[in-house]
C-alpha atoms as a PDB file:
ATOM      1  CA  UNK A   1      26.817  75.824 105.343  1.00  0.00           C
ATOM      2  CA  UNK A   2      24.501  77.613 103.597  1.00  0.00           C
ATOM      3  CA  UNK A   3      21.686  75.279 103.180  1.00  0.00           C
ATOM      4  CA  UNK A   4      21.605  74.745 106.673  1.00  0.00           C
ATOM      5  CA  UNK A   5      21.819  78.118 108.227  1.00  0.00           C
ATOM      6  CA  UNK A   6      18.777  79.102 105.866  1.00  0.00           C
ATOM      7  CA  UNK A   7      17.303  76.087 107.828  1.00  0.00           C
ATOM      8  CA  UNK A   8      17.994  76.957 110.527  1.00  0.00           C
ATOM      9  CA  UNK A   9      16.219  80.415 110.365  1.00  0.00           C
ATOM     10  CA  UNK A  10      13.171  78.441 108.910  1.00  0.00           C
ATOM     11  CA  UNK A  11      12.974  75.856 111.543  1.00  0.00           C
ATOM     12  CA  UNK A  12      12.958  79.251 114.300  1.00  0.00           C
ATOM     13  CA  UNK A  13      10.429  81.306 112.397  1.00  0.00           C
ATOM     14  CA  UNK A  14       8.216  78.030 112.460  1.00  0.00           C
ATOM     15  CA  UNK A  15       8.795  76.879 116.161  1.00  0.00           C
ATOM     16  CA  UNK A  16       7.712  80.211 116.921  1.00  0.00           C
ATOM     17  CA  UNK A  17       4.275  80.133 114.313  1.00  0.00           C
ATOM     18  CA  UNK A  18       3.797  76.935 116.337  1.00  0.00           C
ATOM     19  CA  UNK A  19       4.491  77.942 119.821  1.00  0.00           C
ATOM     20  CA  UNK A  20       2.175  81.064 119.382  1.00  0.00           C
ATOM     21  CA  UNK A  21       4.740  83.773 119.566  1.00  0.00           C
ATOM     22  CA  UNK A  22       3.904  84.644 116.040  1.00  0.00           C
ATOM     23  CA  UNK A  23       0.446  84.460 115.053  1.00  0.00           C
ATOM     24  CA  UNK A  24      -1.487  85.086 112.099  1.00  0.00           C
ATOM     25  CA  UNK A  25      -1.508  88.720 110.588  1.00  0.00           C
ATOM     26  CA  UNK A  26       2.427  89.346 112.163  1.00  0.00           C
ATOM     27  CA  UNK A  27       4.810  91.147 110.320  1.00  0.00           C
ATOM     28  CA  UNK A  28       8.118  89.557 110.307  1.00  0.00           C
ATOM     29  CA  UNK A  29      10.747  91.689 111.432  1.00  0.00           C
ATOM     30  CA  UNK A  30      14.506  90.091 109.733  1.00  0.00           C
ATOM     31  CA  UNK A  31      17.288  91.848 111.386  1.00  0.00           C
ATOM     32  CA  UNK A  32      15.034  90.818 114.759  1.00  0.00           C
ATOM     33  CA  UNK A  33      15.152  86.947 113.825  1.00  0.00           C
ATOM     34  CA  UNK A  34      18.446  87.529 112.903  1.00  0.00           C
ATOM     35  CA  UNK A  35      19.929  88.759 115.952  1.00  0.00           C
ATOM     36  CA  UNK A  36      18.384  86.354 117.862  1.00  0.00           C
ATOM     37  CA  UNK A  37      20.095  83.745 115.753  1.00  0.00           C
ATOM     38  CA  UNK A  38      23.551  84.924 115.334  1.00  0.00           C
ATOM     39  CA  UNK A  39      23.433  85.190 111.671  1.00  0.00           C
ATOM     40  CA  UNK A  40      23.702  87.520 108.804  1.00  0.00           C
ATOM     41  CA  UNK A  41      20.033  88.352 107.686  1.00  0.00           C
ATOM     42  CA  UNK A  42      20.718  87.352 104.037  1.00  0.00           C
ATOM     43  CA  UNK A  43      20.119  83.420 105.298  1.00  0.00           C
ATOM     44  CA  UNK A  44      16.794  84.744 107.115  1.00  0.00           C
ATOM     45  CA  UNK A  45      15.295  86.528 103.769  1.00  0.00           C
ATOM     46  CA  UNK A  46      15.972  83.219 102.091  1.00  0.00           C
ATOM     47  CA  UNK A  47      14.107  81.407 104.957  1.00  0.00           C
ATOM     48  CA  UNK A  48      11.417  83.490 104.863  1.00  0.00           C
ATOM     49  CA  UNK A  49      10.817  83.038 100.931  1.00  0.00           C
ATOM     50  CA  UNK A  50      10.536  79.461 101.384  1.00  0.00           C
ATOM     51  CA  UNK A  51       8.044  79.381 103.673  1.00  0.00           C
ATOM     52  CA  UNK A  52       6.859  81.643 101.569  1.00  0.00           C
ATOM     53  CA  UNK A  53       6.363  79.104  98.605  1.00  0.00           C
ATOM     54  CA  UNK A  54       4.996  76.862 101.418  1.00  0.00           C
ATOM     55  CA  UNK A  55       2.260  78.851 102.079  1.00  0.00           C
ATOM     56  CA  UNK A  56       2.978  79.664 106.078  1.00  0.00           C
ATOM     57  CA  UNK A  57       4.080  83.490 105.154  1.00  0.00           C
ATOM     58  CA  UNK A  58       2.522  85.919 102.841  1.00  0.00           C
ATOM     59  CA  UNK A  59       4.737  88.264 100.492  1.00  0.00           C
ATOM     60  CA  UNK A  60       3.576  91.542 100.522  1.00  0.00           C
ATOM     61  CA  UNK A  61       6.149  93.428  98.220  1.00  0.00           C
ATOM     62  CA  UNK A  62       7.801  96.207  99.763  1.00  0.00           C
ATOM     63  CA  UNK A  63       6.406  95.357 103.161  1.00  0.00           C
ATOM     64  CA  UNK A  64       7.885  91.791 103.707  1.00  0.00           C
ATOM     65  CA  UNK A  65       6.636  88.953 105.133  1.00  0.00           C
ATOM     66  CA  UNK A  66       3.428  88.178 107.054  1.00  0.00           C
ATOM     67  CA  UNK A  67       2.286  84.893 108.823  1.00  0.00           C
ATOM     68  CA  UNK A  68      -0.909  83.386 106.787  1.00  0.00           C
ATOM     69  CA  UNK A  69      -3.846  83.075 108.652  1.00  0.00           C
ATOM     70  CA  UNK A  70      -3.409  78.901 108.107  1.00  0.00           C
ATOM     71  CA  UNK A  71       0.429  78.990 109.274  1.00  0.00           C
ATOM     72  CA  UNK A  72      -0.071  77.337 112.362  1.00  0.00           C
ATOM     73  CA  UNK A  73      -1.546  74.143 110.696  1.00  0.00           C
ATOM     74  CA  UNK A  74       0.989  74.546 108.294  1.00  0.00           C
ATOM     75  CA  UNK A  75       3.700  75.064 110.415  1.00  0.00           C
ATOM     76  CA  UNK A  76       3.457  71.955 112.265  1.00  0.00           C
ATOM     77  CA  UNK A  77       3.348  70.040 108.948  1.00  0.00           C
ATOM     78  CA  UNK A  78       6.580  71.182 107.853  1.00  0.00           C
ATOM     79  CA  UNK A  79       8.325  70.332 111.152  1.00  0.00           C
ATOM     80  CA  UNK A  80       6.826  66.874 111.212  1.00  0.00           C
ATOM     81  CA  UNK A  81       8.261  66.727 107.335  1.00  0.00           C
ATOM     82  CA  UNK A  82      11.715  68.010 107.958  1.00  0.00           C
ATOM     83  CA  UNK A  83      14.746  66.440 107.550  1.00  0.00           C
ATOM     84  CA  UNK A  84      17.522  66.354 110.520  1.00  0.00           C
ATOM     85  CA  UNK A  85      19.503  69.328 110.424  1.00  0.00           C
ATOM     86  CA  UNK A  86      22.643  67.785 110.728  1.00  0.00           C
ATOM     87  CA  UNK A  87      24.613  70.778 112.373  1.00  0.00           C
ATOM     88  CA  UNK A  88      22.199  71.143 115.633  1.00  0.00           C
ATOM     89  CA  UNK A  89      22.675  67.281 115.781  1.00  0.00           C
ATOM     90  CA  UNK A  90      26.340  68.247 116.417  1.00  0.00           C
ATOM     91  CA  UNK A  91      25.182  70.869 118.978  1.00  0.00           C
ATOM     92  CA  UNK A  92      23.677  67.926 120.510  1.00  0.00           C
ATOM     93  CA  UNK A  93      26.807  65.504 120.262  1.00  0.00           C
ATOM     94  CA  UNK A  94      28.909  68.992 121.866  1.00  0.00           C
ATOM     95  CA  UNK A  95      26.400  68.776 124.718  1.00  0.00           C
ATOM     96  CA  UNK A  96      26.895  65.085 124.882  1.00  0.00           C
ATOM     97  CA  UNK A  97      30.548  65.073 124.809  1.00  0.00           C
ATOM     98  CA  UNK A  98      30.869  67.954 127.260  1.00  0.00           C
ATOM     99  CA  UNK A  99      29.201  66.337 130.405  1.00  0.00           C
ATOM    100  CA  UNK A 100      30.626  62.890 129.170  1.00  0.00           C
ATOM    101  CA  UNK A 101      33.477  64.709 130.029  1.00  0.00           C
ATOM    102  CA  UNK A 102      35.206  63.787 126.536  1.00  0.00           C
ATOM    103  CA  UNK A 103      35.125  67.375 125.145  1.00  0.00           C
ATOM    104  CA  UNK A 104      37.927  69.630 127.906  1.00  0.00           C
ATOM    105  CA  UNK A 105      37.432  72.397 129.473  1.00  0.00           C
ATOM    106  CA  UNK A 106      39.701  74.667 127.043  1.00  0.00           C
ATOM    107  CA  UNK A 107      39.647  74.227 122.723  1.00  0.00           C
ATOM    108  CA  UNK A 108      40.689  75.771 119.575  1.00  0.00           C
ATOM    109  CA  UNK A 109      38.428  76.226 116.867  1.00  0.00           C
ATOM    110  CA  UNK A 110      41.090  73.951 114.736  1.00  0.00           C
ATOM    111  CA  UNK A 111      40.909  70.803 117.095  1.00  0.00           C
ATOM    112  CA  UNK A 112      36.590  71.397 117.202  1.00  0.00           C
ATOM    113  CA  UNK A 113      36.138  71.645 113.700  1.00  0.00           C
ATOM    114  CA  UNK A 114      38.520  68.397 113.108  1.00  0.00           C
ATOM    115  CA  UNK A 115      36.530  66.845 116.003  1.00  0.00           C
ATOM    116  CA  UNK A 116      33.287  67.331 114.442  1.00  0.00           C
ATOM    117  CA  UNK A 117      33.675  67.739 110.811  1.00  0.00           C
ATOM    118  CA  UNK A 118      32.815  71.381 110.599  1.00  0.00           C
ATOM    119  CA  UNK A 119      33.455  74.464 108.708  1.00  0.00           C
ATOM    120  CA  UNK A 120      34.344  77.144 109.572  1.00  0.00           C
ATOM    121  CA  UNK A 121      30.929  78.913 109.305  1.00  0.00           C
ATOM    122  CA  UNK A 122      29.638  75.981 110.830  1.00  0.00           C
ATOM    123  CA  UNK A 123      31.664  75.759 113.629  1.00  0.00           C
ATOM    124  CA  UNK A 124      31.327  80.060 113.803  1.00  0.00           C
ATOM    125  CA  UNK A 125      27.220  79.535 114.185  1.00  0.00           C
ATOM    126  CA  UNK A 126      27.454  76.705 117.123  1.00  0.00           C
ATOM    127  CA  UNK A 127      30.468  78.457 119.458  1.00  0.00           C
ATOM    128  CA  UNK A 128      28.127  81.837 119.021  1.00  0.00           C
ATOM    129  CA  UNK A 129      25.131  79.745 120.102  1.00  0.00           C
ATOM    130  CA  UNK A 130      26.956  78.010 122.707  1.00  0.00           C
ATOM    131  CA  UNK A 131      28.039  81.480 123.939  1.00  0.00           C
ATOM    132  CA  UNK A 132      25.206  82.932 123.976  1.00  0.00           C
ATOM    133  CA  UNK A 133      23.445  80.201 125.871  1.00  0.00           C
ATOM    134  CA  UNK A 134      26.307  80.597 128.706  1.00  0.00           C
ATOM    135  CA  UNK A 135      27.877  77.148 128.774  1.00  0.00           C
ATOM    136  CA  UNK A 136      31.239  78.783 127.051  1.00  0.00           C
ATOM    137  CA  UNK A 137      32.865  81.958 125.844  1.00  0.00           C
ATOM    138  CA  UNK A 138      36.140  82.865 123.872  1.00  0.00           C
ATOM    139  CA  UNK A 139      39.661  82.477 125.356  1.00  0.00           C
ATOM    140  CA  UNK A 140      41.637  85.806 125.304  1.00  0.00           C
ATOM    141  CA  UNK A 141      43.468  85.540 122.249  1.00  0.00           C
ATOM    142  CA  UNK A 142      43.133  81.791 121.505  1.00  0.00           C
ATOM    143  CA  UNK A 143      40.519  79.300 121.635  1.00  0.00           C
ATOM    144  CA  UNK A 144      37.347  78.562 123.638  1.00  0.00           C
ATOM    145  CA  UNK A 145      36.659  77.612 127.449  1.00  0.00           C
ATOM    146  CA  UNK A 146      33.629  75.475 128.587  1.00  0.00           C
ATOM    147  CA  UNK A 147      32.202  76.931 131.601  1.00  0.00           C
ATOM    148  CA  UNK A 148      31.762  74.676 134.426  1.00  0.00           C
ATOM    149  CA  UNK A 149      28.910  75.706 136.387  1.00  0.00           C
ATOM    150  CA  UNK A 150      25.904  73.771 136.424  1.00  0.00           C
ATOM    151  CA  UNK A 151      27.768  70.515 135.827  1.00  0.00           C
ATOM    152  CA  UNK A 152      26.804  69.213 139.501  1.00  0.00           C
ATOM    153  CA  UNK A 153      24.160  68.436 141.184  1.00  0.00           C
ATOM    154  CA  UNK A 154      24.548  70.827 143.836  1.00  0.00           C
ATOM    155  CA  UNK A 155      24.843  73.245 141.435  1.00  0.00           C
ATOM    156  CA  UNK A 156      21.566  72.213 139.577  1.00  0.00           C
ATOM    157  CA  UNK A 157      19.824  72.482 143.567  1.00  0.00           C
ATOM    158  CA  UNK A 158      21.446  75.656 143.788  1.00  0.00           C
ATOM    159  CA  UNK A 159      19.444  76.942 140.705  1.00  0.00           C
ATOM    160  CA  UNK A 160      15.948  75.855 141.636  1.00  0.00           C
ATOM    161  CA  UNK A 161      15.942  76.802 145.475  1.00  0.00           C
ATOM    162  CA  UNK A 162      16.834  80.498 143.619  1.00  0.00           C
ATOM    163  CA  UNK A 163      13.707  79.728 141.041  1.00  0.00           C
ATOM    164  CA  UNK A 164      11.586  78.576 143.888  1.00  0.00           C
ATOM    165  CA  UNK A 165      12.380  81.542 145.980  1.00  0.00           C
ATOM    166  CA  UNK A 166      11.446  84.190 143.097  1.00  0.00           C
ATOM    167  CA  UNK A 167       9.077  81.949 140.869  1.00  0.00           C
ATOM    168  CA  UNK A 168       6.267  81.869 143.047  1.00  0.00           C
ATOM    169  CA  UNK A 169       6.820  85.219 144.516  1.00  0.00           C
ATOM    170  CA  UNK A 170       6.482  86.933 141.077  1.00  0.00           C
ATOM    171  CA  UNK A 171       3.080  86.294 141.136  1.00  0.00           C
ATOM    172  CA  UNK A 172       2.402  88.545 144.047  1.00  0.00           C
ATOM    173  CA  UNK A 173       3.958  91.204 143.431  1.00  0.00           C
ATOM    174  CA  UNK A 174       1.456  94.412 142.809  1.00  0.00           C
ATOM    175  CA  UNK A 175       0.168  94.823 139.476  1.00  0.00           C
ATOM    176  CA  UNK A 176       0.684  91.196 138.444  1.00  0.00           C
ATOM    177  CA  UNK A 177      -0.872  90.730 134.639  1.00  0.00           C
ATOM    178  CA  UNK A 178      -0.319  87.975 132.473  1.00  0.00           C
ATOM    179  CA  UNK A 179      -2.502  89.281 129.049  1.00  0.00           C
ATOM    180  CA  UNK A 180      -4.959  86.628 127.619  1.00  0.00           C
ATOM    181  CA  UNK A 181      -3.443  85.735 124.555  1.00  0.00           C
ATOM    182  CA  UNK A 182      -0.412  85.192 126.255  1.00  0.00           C
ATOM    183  CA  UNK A 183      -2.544  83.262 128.924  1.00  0.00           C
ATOM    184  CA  UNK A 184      -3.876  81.307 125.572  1.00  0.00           C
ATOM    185  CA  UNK A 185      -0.726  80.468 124.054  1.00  0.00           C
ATOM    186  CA  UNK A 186       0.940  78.987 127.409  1.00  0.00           C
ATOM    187  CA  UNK A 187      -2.205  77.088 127.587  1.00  0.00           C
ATOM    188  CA  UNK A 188      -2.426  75.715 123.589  1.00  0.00           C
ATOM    189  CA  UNK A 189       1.427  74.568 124.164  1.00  0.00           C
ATOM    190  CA  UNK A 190       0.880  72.275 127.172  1.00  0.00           C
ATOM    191  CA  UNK A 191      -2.731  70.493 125.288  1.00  0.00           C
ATOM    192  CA  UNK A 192      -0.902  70.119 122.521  1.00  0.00           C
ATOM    193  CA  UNK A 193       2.750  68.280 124.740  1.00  0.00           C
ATOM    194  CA  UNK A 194      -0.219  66.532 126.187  1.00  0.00           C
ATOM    195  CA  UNK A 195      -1.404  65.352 122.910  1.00  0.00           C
ATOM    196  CA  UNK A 196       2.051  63.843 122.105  1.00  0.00           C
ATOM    197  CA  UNK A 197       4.181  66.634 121.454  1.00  0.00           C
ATOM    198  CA  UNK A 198       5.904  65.337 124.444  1.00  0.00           C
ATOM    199  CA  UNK A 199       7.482  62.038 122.297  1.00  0.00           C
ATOM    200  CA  UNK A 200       7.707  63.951 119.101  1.00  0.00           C
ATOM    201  CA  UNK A 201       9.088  66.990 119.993  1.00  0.00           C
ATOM    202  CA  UNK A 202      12.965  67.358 120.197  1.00  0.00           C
ATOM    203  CA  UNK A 203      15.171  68.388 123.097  1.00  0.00           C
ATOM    204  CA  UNK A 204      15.497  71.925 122.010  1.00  0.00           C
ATOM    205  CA  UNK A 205      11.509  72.320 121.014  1.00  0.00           C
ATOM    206  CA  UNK A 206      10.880  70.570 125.265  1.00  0.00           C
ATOM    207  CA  UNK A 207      13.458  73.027 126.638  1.00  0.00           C
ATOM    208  CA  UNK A 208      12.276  75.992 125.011  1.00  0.00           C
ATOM    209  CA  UNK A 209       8.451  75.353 125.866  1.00  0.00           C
ATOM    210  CA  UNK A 210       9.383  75.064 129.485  1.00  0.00           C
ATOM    211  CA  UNK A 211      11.533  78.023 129.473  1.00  0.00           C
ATOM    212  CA  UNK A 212       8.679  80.265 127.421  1.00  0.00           C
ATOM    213  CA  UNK A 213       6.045  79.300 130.165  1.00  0.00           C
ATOM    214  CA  UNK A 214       8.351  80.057 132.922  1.00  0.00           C
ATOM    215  CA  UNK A 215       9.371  83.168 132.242  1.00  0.00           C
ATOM    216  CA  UNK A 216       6.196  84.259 131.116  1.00  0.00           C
ATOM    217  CA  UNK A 217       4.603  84.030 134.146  1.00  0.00           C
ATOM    218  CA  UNK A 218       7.795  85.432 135.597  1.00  0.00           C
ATOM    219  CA  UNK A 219       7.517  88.576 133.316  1.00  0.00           C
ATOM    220  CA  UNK A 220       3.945  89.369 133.693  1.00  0.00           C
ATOM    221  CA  UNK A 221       5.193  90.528 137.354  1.00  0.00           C
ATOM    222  CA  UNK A 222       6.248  93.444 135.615  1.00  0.00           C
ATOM    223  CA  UNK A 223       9.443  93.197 137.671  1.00  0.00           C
ATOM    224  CA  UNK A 224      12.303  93.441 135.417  1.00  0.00           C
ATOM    225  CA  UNK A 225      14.904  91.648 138.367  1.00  0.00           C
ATOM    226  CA  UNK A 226      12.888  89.074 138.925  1.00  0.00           C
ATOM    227  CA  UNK A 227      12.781  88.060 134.773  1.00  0.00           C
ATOM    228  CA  UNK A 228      16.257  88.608 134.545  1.00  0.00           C
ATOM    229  CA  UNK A 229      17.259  86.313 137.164  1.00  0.00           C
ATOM    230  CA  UNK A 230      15.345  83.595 135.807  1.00  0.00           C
ATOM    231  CA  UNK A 231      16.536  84.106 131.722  1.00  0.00           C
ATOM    232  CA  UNK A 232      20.364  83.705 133.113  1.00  0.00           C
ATOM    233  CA  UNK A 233      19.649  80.523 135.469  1.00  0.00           C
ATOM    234  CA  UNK A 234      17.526  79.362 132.158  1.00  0.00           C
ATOM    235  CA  UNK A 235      20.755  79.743 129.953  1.00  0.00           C
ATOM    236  CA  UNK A 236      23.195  77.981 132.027  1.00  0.00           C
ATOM    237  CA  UNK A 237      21.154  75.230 133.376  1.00  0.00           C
ATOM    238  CA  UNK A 238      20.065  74.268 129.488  1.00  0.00           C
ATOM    239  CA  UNK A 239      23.494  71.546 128.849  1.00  0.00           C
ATOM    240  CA  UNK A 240      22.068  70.052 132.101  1.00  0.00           C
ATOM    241  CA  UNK A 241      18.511  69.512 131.183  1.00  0.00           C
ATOM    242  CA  UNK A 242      18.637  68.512 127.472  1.00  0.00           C
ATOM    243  CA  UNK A 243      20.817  65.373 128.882  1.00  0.00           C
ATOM    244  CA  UNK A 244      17.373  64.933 131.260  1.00  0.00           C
ATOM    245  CA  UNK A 245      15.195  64.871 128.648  1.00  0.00           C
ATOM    246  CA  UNK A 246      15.961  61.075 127.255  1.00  0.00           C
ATOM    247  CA  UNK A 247      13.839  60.181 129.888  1.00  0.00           C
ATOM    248  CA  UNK A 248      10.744  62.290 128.856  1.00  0.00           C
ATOM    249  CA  UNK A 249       8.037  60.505 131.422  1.00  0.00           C
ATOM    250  CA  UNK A 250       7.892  62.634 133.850  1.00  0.00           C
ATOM    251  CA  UNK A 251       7.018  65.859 131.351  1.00  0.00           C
ATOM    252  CA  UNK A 252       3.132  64.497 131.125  1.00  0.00           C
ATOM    253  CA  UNK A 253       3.315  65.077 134.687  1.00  0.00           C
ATOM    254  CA  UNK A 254       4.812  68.534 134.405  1.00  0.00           C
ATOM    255  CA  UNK A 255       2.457  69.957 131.904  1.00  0.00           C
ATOM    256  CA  UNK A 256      -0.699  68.816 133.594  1.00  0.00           C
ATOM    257  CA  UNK A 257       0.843  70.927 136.591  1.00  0.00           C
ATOM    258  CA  UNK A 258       1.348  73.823 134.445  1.00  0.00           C
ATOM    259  CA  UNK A 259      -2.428  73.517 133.152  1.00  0.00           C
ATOM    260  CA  UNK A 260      -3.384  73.971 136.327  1.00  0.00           C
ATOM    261  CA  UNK A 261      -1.211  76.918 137.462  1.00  0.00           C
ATOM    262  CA  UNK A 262      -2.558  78.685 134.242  1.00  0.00           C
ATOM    263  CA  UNK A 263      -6.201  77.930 135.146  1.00  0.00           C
ATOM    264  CA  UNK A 264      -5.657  79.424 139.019  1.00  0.00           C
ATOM    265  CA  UNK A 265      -3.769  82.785 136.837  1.00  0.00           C
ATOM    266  CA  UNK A 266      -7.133  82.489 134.914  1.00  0.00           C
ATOM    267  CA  UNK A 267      -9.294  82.558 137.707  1.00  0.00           C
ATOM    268  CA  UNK A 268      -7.974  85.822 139.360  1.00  0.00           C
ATOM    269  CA  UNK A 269      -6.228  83.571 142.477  1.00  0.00           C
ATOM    270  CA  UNK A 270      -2.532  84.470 142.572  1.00  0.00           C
ATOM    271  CA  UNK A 271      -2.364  82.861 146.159  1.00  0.00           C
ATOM    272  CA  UNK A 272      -2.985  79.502 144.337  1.00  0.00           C
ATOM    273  CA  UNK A 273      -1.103  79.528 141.463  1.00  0.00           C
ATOM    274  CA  UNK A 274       2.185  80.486 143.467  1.00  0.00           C
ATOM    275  CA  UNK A 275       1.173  77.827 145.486  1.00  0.00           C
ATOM    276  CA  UNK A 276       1.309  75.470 142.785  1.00  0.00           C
ATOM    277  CA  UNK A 277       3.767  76.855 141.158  1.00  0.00           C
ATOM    278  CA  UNK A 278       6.488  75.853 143.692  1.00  0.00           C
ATOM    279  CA  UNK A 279       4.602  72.517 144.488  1.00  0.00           C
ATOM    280  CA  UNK A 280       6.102  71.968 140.839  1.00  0.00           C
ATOM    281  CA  UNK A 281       9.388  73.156 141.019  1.00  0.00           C
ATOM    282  CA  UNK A 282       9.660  71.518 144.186  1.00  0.00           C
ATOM    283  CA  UNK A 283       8.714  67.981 141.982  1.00  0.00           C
ATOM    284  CA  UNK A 284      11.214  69.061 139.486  1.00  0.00           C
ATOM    285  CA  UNK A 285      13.603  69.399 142.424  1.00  0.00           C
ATOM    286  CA  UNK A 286      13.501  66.236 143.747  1.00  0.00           C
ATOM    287  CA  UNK A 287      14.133  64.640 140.695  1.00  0.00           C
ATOM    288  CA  UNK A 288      17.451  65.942 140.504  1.00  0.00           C
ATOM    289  CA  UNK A 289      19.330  63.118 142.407  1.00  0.00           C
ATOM    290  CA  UNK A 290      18.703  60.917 139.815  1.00  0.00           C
ATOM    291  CA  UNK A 291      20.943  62.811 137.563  1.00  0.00           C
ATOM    292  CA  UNK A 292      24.348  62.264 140.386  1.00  0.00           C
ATOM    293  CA  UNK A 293      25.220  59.608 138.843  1.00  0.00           C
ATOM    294  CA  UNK A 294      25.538  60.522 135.548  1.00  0.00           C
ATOM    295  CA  UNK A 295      27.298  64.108 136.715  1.00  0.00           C
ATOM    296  CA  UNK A 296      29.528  62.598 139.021  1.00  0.00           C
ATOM    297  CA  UNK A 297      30.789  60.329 136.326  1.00  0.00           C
ATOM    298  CA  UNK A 298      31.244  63.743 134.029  1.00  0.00           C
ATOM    299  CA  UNK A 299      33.212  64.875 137.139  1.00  0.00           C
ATOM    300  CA  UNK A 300      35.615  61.742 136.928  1.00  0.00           C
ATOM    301  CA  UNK A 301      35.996  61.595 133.621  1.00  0.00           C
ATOM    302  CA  UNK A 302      37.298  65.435 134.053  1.00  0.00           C
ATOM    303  CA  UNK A 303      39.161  64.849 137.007  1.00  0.00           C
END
C-alpha cells in the first residue's frame, strides 16, 4: 500500500508540472496535494523527496519543495518511464465492471476487496476517490452504493445540452478574463495531445486535460454558478467518458477545435469563441449515440 500511495502523490505532482498548473519557481504546498488526494500527507513528503532525487523539485530546507526550472522536461520523462500503478488499474477494472454491469449497485468493503485483491488501505484510497468523483458514496451504516446517473444516454444528452447552454454563455458575461499564462498553458496542452499525447496519454491524463480546459474558460467568467455547475456535471459524467476514450480518434479533432477557441479568446473576440465553443460541444454531442449500445447493454445486464 505504501509504495503505491507515495506513487500515487508523485504521478499527481508530475501530471500537474506537465500540464502547467505548477511551473517552475512554485512552492509546493503538502497538506494542499494531500487533500486533493485523499491521503495522509506523510505519503506526499515521501513523493516529493523522490522527485526530489530526480531532479524535478528543489529542497530548500525549512521551506520545502520547489519545482526546478527543468521539471517540465523532466517531468514528462518520468511519466514515459513509469511503471503501471497497479491500484488505478483496478480503478479502471471498477469503472469497467460497473457499466458492464458486473459490479451491483450496493457492496461491502469485504466482498470489493475479495473482488479485487485489495487491502484495506487500498480499497480505503479508491472508494474515497470514487466518492469524491460522484459515481458512489457510503451506505448508512454498511457498505457502498454506485450511483446511477449518467449510465444512459439520455442522461449523458442531458449533461451537454446543460454545458452547451452555460459553456458558451460564460464567455459573455461582463468582465470575462482568462490571464495569459493560463491562456498559455491551455494552449501548450492541446500542441503537445496533438503531438501524440493523444495515443500515449492514459484515460485519466485525456479526461483531466479536457476537464482543465473546460472549466478554465468556464472560470475566467468570474461567475462562480456557472464553474460550479460545470465541476459537478464533470464529476459524474467521468465513468461515462473514460469507457469513450478506447476509441481516441476523434480527440485530434477535438483539440484542433480547442486551438482555435483559444486563439478567438486570444484575439479579444468573445462572440467567436462562444461560437465555437458550442460548435464543439455540439460535435461531442452527436457522438453520443454511438455509446447506446454499449449503455443499454450495462442497463440489461442490471436489469
Amino acid at each position: 500500500m505504501k509504495g503505491s500511495v507515495v506513487s500515487e502523490a508523485a504521478g499527481a505532482i508530475l501530471g500537474q508540472i506537465v500540464e502547467g498548473a505548477l511551473k517552475p519557481g512554485d512552492r509546493l504546498r503538502a497538506q494542499k496535494l494531500a487533500d486533493q488526494l485523499g491521503i495522509s500527507r506523510f505519503p506526499v513528503g515521501q513523493a516529493m523527496r523522490m522527485l526530489a532525487e530526480q531532479g524535478v523539485l528543489l529542497s530548500d530546507p525549512g521551506r520545502g519543495f520547489t519545482v526546478a526550472n527543468d521539471a517540465p522536461r523532466l517531468a514528462r520523462d518520468v511519466e514515459n518511464g513509469r511503471p503501471p500503478d497497479d491500484v488505478l488499474a483496478v480503478y479502471f477494472q471498477i469503472a469497467e465492471d460497473r457499466l458492464s454491469g458486473d459490479l451491483p449497485d450496493h457492496v461491502s468493503e469485504l466482498s470489493m476487496r475479495d473482488r479485487y485483491q485489495l487491502s484495506r488501505g487500498q480499497l480505503t484510497q479508491l472508494l474515497n476517490r470514487i466518492a469524491a468523483e460522484g459515481w458512489a458514496e457510503r451506505r448508512s451504516g454498511y457498505g457502498w452504493t454506485f450511483s446511477t446517473v449518467l449510465t444512459t444516454p439520455a442522461a449523458l444528452e442531458q449533461s451537454y445540452r446543460m454545458r452547451i447552454a452555460i459553456e458558451p454563455a460564460s464567455l459573455m458575461e461582463p468582465g470575462y478574463f482568462l490571464p495569459a499564462d493560463i491562456l498559455r498553458q491551455c494552449r501548450d496542452t492541446e500542441e503537445r495531445m496533438l503531438d501524440g499525447e493523444i495515443l500515449t496519454s492514459n484515460a485519466d491524463r485525456l479526461y483531466e486535460r479536457s476537464v482543465r480546459f473546460h472549466e478554465a474558460i468556464v472560470g475566467a467568467s468570474q461567475n462562480s454558478f456557472f464553474l460550479d455547475a460545470l465541476k459537478r456535471v464533470n464529476r459524474i459524467r467521468r465513468l461515462l467518458i473514460y469507457r469513450s476514450l478506447a476509441d481516441r480518434s476523434r480527440y485530434w479533432q477535438q483539440a484542433a477545435e480547442h486551438l482555435q477557441i483559444l486563439k478567438a479568446i486570444e484575439a479579444g473576440d468573445l462572440p467567436l469563441a462562444a461560437e465555437r465553443l458550442k460548435a464543439h460541444l455540439d460535435g461531442v454531442m452527436k457522438n453520443i449515440p454511438n455509446m447506446r449500445p454499449l449503455l443499454e447493454g450495462a442497463q440489461r445486464r442490471r436489469t
